[in-house]
Protein backbone atom coordinates (compact mmCIF):
# COMPACT_ATOMS: atom_id res chain seq x y z
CA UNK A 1 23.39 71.66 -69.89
CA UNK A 2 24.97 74.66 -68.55
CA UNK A 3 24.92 77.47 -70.87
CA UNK A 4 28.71 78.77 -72.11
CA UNK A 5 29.24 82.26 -71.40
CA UNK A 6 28.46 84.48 -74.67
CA UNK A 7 29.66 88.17 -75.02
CA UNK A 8 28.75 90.52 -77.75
CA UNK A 9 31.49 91.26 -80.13
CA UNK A 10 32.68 94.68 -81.41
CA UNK A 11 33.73 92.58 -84.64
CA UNK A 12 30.06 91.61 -84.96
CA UNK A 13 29.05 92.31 -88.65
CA UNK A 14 24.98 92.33 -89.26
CA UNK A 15 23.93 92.61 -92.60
CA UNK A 16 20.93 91.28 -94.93
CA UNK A 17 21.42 88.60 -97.00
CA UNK A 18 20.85 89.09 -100.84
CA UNK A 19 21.49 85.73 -102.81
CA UNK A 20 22.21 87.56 -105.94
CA UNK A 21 24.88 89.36 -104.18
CA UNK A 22 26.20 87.64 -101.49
CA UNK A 23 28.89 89.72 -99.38
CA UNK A 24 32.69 88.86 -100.92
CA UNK A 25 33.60 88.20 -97.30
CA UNK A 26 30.97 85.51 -97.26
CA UNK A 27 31.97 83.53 -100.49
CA UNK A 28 35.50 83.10 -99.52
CA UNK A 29 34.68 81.28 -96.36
CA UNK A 30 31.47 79.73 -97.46
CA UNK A 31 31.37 76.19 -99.17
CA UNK A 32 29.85 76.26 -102.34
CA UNK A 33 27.31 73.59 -101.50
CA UNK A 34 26.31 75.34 -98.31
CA UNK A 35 25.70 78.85 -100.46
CA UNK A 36 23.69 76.82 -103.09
CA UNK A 37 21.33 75.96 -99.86
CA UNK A 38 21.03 79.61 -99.22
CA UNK A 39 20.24 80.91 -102.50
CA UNK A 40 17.91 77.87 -103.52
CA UNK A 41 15.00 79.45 -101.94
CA UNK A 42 13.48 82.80 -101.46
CA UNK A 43 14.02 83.54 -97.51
CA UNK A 44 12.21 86.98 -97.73
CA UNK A 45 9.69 86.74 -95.85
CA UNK A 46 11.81 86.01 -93.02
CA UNK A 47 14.29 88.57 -93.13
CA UNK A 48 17.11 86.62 -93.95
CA UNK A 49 20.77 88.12 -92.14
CA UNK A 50 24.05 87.26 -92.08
CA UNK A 51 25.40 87.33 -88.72
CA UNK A 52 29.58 87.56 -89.11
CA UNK A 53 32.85 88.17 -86.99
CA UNK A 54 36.08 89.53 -88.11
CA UNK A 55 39.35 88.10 -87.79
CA UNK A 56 41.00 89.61 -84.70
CA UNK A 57 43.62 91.62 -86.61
CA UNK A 58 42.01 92.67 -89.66
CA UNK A 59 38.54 93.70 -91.50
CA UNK A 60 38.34 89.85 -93.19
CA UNK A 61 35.29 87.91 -91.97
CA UNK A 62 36.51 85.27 -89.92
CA UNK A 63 32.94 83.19 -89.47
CA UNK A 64 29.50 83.91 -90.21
CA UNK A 65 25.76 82.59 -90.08
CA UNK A 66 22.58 82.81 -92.00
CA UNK A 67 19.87 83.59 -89.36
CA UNK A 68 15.88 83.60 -90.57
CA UNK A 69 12.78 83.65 -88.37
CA UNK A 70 9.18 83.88 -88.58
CA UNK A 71 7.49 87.46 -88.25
CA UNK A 72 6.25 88.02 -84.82
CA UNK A 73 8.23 84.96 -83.34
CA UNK A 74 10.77 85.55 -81.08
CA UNK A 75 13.42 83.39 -81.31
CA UNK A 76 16.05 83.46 -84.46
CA UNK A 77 17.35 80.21 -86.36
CA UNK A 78 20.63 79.45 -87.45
CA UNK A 79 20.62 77.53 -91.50
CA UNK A 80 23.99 77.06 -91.09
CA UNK A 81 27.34 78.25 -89.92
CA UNK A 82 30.59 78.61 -91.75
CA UNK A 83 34.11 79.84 -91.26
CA UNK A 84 35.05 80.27 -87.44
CA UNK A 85 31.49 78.06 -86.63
CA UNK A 86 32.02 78.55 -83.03
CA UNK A 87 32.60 82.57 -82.91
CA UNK A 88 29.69 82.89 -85.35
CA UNK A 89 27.52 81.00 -83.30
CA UNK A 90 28.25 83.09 -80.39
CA UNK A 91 27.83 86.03 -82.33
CA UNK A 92 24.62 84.68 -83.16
CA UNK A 93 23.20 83.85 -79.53
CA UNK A 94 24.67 87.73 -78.60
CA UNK A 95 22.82 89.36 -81.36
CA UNK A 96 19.63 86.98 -80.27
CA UNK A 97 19.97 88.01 -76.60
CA UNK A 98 20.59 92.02 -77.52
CA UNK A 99 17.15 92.23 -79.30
CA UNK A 100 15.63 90.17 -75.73
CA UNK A 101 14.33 87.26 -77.63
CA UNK A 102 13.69 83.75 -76.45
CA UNK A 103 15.69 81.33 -78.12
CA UNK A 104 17.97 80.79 -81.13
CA UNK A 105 17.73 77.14 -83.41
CA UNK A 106 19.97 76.12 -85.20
CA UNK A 107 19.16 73.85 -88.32
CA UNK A 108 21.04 70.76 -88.69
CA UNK A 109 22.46 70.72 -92.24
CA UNK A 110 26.27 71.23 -91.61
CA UNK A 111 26.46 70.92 -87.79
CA UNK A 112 27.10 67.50 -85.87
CA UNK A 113 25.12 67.23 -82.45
CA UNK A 114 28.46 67.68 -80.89
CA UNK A 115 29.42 70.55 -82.16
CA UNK A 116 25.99 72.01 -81.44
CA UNK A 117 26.34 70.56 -77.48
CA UNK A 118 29.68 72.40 -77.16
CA UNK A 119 27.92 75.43 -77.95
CA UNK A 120 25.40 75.67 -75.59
CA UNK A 121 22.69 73.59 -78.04
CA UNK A 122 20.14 71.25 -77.29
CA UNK A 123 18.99 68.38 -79.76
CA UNK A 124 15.50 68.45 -80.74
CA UNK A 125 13.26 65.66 -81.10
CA UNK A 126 12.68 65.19 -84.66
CA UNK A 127 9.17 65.27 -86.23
CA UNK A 128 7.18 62.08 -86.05
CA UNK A 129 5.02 60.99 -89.13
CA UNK A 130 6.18 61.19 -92.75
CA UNK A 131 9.64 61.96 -93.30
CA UNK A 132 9.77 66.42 -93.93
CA UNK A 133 12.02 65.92 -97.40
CA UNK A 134 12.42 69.84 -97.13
CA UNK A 135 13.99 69.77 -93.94
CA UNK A 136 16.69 68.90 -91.97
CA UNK A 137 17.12 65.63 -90.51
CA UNK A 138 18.20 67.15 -87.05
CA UNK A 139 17.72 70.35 -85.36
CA UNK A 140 18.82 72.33 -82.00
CA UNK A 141 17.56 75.08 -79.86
CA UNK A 142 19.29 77.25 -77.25
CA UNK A 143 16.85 78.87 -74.86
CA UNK A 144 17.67 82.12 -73.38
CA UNK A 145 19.83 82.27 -70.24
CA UNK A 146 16.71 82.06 -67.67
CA UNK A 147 14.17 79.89 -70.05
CA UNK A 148 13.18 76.18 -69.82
CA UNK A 149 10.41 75.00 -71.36
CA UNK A 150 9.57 71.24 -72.11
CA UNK A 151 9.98 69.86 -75.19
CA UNK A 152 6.35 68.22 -76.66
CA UNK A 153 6.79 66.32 -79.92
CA UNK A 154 5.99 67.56 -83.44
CA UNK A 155 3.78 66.53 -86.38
CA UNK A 156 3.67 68.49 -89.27
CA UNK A 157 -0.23 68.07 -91.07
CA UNK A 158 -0.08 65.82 -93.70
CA UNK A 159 -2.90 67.67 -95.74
CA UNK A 160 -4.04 71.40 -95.62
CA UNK A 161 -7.13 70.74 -94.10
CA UNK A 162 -6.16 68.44 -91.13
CA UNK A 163 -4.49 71.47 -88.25
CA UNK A 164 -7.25 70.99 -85.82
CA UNK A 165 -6.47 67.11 -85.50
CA UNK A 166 -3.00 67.41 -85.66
CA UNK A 167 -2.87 69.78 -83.01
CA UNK A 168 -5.48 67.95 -80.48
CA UNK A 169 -3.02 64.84 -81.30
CA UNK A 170 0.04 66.52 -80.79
CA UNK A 171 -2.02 68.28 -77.09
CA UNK A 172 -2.83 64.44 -76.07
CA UNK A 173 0.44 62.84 -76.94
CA UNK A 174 2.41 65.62 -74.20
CA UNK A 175 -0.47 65.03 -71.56
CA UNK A 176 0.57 61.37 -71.93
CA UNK A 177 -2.85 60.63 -73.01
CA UNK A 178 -1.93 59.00 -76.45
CA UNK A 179 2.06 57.59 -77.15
CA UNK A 180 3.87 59.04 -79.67
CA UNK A 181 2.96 55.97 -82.35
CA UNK A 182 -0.27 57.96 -82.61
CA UNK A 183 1.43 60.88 -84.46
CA UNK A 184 0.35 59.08 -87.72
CA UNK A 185 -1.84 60.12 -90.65
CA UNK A 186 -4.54 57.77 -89.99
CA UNK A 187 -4.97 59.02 -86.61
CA UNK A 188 -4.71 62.31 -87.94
CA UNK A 189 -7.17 61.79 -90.47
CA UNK A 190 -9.57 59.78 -88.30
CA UNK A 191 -9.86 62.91 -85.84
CA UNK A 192 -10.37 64.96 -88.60
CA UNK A 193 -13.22 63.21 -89.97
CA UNK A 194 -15.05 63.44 -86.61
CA UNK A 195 -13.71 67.22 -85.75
CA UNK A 196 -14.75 68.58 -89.32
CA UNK A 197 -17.48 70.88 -90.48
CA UNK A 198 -15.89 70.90 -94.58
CA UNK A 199 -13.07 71.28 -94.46
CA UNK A 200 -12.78 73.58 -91.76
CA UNK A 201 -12.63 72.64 -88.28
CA UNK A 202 -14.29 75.19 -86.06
CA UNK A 203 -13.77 75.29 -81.98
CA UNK A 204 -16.77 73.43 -81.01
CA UNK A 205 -17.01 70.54 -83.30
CA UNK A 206 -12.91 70.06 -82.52
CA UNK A 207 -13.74 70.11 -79.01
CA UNK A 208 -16.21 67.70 -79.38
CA UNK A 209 -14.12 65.03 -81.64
CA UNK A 210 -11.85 65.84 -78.82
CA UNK A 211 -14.24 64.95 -75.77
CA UNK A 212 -15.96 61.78 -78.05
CA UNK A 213 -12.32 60.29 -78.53
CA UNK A 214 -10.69 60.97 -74.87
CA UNK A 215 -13.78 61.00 -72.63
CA UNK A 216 -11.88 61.16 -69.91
CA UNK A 217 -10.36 64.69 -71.31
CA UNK A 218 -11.76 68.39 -69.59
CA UNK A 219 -12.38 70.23 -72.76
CA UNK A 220 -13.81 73.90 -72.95
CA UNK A 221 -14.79 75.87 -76.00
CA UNK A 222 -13.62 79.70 -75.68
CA UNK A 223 -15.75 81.27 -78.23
CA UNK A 224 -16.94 84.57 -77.73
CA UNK A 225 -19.24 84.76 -80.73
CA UNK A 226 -22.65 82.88 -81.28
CA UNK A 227 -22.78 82.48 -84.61
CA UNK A 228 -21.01 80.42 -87.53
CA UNK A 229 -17.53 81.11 -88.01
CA UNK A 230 -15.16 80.60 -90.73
CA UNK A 231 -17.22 80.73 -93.56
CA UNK A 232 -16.51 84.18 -95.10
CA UNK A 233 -14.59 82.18 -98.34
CA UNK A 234 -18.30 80.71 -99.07
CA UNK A 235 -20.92 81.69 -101.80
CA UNK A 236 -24.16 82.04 -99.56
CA UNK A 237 -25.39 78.82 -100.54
CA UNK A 238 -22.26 76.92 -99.39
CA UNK A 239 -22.38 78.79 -96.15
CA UNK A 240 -26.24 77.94 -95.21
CA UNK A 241 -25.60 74.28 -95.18
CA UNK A 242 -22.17 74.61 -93.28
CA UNK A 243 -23.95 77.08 -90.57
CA UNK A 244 -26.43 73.94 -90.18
CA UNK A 245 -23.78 71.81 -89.25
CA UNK A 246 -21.99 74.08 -86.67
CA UNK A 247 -25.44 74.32 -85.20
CA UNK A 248 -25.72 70.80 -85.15
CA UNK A 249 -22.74 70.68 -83.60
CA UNK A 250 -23.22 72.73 -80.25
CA UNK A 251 -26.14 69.96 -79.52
CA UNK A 252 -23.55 67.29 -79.98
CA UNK A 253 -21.20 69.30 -77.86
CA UNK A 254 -23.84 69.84 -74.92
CA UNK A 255 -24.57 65.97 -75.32
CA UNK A 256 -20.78 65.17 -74.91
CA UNK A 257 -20.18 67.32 -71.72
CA UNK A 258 -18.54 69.92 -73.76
CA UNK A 259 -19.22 73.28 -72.02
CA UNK A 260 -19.19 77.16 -73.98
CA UNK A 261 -17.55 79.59 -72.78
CA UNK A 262 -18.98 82.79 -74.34
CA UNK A 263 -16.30 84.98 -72.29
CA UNK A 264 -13.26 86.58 -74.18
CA UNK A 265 -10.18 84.37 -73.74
CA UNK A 266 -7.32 87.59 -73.72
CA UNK A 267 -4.03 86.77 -73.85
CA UNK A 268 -3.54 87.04 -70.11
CA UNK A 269 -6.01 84.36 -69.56
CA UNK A 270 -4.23 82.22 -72.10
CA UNK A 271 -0.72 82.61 -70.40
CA UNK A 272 -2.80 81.79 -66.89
CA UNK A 273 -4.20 78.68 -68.52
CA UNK A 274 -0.77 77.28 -69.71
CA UNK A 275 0.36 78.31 -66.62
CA UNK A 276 -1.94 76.40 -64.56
CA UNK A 277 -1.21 73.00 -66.78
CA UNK A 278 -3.90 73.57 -69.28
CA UNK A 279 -3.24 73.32 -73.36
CA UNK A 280 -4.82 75.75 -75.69
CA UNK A 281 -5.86 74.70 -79.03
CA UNK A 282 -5.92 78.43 -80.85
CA UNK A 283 -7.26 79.31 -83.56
CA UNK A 284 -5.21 82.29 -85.95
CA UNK A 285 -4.76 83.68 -89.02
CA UNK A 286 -1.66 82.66 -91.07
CA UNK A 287 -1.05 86.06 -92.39
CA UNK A 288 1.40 87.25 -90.03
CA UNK A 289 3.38 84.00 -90.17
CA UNK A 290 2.58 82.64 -93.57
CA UNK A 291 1.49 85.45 -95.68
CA UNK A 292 -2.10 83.37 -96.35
CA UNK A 293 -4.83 84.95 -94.73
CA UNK A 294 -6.51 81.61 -93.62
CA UNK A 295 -8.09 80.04 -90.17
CA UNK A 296 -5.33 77.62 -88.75
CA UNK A 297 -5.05 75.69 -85.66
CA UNK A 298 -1.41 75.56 -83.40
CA UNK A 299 -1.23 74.20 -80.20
CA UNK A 300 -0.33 76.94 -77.56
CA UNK A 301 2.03 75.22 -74.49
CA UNK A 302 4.22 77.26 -72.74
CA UNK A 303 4.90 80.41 -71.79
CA UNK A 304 8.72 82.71 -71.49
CA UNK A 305 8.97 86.51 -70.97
CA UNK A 306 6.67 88.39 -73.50
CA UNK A 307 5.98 85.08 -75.86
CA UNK A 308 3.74 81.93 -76.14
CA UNK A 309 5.16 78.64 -77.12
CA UNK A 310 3.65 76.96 -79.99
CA UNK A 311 3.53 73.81 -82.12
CA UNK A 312 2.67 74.48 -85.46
CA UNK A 313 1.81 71.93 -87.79
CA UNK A 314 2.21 73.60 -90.78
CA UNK A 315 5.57 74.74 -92.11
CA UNK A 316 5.81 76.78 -95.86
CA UNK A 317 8.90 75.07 -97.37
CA UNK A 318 9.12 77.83 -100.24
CA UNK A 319 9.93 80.22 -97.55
CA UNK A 320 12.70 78.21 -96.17
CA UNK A 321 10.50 77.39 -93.19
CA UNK A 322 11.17 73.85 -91.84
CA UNK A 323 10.03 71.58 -89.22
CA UNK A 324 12.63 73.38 -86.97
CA UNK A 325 10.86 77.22 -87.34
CA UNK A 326 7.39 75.00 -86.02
CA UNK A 327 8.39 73.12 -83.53
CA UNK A 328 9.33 74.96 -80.11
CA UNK A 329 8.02 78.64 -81.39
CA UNK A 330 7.92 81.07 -79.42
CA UNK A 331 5.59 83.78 -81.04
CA UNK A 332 5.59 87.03 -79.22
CA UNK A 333 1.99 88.17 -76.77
CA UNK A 334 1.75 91.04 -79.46
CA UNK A 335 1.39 89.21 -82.44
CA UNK A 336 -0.65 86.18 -81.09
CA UNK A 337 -2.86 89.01 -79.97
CA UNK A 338 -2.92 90.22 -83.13
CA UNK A 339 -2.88 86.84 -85.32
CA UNK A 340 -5.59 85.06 -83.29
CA UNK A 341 -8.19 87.91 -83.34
CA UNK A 342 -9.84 86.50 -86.30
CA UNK A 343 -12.89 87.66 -89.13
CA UNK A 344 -14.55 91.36 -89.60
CA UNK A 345 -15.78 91.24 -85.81
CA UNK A 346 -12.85 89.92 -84.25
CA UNK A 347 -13.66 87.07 -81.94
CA UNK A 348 -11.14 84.40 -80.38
CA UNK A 349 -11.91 81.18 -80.54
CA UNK A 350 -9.91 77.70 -78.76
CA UNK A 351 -10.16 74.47 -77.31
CA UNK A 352 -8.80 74.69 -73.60
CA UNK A 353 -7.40 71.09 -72.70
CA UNK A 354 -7.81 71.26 -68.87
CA UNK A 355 -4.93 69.16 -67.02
CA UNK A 356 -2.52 68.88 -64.19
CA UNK A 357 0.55 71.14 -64.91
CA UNK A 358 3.04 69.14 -66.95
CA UNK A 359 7.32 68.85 -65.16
């Protein structure tokens, strides 16, 4: 869909959003339902901002938006829209485009799929798997002017444990290597079973589960440490037996066809690999994202100027972060640098999924 022409606005108001007080301007063009979303969770964490446009003759806000995004993503998302929807949204997609970022979403709460289409909006398909009761029903993104990337589907983990399988899952549905019925939580938990050293799910035991259940799947570990990772939340004792089973595990890995690559993945390699068709299973730290210092797996896809596209599987409803934030997120080179150089020595690890480049 062509994009409609959006200029910035000398009206354009930016200001944070505070729930307990909320701008005068705001509440007199806001429904009281849509404010009650707003306030009913604390947004903090990602820098919540009301995006707004005067009325042509005077100093009244005509529309506004609440925007949120993840730190270190690149993209901004819309909650909802009220007032003058149209002018806010534009106001929005300006504001998005000034600071060079990828995309803008826009939640689905008040806006129809036509009104979204009109402005510029493209539906997303909705998670597969258990209903997300914390999240919108429907969601839309709006890529940036000279962007296109395709749309994989999304499954949010149904436990906090299970990121590595429903990331590989997620990897083999948009290779067209499983269907989308697969997107289930007993596939999800069946993968993990095989992929898991307890609980955790380091690179070469995923990579295996990986190989074992799609043997006709290229799979590479990127691992540039040779020793047993993600383990530092042990007592000694509960790390000696777990270090025996990642051991363990580069025999069965050898035994499936699963090569080690010892080399540094950078970031530049990763963008090459997505580039040439591949998938990268990556393993980061949610503290940037999340606030939670732990190991998690996302499933890097695409690439736009200066970001990496990700799937997420996990999304922290107390935050206001939704199925919408995870799926399609563009995170920016820095801060995937940054969140995916992992433990006191640093080392990257991933599962590369080798494949022909995906239309």
């Amino acid at each position: 869909m062509p994009h409609r022409p959006v200029a910035p606005s000398v009206a354009t108001v930016v200001v944070p959003f505070d729930t307990a007080a909320p701008p005068p301007d705001l509440t007199r063009i806001a429904p009281n339902a849509v404010l009650e979303r707003w306030a009913a969770v604390d947004r903090t964490a990602h820098t919540p901002r009301v995006v707004a446009v005067r009325d042509d003759d005077s100093t009244a806000w005509a529309g506004a938006a609440l925007v949120t995004a993840r730190p270190g993503a690149a993209y901004l998302k819309i909650v909802d829209a009220v007032g003058d929807v149209p002018s806010a949204v534009d106001a929005v997609v300006a504001h998005a485009r000034e600071r060079g970022l990828a995309q803008v979403k826009w939640e689905g709460w008040s806006v129809t799929a036509a009104q979204a289409g009109a402005a510029g909006f493209t539906p997303l398909e909705g998670p597969h798997g258990a209903p997300d009761a914390d999240g919108p029903r429907t969601g839309y993104v709006r890529w940036s002017d000279d962007v296109r990337v395709q749309e994989p589907p999304y499954y949010r983990q149904s436990t906090t444990f299970t990121c590595g399988a429903a990331v590989a899952l997620m990897a083999q549905v948009r290779s067209g290597v499983e269907t989308r019925a697969s997107l289930d939580r007993p596939g999800e938990l069946a993968l993990w079973r095989e992929a898991t050293n307890f609980p955790a799910c380091e690179p070469v035991r995923l990579a295996t589960a990986v190989r074992r259940a799609w043997p006709g799947s290229s799979v590479v570990v990127r691992l540039d440490v040779d020793r047993p990772i993600m383990l530092d939340a042990y007592s000694e004792d509960e790390r000696a037996w777990r270090a025996v089973l990642q051991r363990t595990s580069r025999t069965d890995a050898a035994q499936a066809g699963v090569s080690i690559d010892g080399h540094r993945l950078d970031l530049s390699g990763l963008r090459d690999a997505l580039v040439e068709g591949g998938q990268i299973l990556l393993l980061v730290s949610l503290k940037t994202m999340q606030e939670f210092d732990v190991p998690h797996w996302v499933l890097c896809h695409g690439v736009v100027p200066g970001a990496v596209v990700l799937q997420d599987p996990w999304t922290n409803a107390a935050t206001g972060d939704t199925w919408v934030d995870a799926h399609l997120l563009p995170v920016s080179d820095a801060a995937l640098d940054a969140m995916s150089t992992m433990e006191w020595d640093g080392y990257r690890g991933a599962v590369h999924l080798l494949g022909p480049a995906v239309p």
